[in-house]
Protein backbone atom coordinates (compact mmCIF):
# COMPACT_ATOMS: atom_id res chain seq x y z
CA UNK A 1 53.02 -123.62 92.37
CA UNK A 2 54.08 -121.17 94.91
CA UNK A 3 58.02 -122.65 95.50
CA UNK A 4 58.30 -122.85 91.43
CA UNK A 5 56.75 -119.07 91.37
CA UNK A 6 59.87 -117.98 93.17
CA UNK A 7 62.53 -120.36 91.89
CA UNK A 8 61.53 -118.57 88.10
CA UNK A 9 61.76 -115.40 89.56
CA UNK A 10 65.50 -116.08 90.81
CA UNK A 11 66.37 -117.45 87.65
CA UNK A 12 65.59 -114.63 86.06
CA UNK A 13 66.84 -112.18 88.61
CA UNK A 14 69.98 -114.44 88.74
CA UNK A 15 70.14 -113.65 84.85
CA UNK A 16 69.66 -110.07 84.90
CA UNK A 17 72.01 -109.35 87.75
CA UNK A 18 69.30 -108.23 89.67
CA UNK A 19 67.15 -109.22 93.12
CA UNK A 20 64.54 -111.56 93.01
CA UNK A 21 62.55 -108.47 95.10
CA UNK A 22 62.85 -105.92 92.40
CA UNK A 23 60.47 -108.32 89.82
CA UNK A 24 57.00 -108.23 89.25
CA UNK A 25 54.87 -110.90 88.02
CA UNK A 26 53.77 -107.99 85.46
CA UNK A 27 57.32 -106.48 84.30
CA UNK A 28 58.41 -107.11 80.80
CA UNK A 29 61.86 -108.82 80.18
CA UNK A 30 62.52 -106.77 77.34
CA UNK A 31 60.49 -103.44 77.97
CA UNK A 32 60.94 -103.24 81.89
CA UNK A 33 63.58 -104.94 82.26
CA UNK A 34 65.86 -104.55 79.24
CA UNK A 35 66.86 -108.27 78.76
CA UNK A 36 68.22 -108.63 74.93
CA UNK A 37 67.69 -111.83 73.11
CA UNK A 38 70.53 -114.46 74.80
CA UNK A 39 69.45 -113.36 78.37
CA UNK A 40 65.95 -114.53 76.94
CA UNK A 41 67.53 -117.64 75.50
CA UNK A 42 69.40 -118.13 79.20
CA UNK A 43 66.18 -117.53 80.82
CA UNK A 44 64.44 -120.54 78.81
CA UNK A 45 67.77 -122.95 78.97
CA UNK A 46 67.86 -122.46 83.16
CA UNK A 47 63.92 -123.22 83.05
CA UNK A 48 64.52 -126.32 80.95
CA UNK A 49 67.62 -127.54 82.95
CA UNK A 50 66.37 -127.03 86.28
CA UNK A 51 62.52 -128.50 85.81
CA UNK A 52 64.35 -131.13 83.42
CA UNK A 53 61.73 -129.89 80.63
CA UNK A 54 61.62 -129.38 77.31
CA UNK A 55 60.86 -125.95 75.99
CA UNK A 56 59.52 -125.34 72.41
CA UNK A 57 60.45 -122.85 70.80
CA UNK A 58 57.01 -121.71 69.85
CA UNK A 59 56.18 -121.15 73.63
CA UNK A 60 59.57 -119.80 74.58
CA UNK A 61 58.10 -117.06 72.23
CA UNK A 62 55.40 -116.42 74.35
CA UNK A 63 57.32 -116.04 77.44
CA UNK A 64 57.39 -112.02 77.61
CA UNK A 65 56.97 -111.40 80.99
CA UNK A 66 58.12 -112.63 84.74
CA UNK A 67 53.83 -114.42 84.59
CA UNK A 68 54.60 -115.49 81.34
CA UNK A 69 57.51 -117.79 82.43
CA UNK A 70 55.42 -118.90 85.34
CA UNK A 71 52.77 -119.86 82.97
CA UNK A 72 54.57 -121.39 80.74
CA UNK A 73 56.16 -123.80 83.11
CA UNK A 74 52.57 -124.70 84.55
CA UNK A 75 51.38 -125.87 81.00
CA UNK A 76 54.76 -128.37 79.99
CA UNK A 77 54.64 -131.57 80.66
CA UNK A 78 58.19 -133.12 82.06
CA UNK A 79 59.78 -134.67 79.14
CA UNK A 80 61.20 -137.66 80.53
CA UNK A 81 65.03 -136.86 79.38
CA UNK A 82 66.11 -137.38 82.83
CA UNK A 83 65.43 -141.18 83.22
CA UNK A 84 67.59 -141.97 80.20
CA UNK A 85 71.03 -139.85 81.07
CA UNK A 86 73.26 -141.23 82.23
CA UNK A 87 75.40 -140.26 85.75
């Protein structure tokens, strides 16, 4: 899980103009690291895209933290989506 640890943490540095460095697993997106509600929603949409994975809303809720998103991730299960688009 170790090259998906870091690609969350640059999505969500990417997002928050910030450096991948200057995360911790612990730090809050809203408390620590002042991220309002669509840098949240960006967050989730760049997970989704890039694993090709659906995200419910219920545990997009849950995803307060840098671990959080990690976690989160861990528990989906790829949707499938990507075998049907079409090129």
């Amino acid at each position: 899980m170790e090259p998906e640890k870091e690609l969350i943490k640059k999505m969500i540095a990417d997002v928050l103009g910030r450096k991948p460095e200057e995360l911790s697993d612990q730090d809050l997106l809203t408390e620590d690291l002042c991220a309002d509600s669509l840098e949240l929603f960006r967050i989730a949409a760049e997970i989704e895209e890039y694993f090709d994975v659906e995200l419910p809303p219920e545990e997009a809720a849950h995803i307060r933290s840098v671990q959080d998103a990690e976690n989160v991730l861990s528990g989906l299960v790829v949707t499938g989506e990507r075998e049907g688009k079409e090129a």
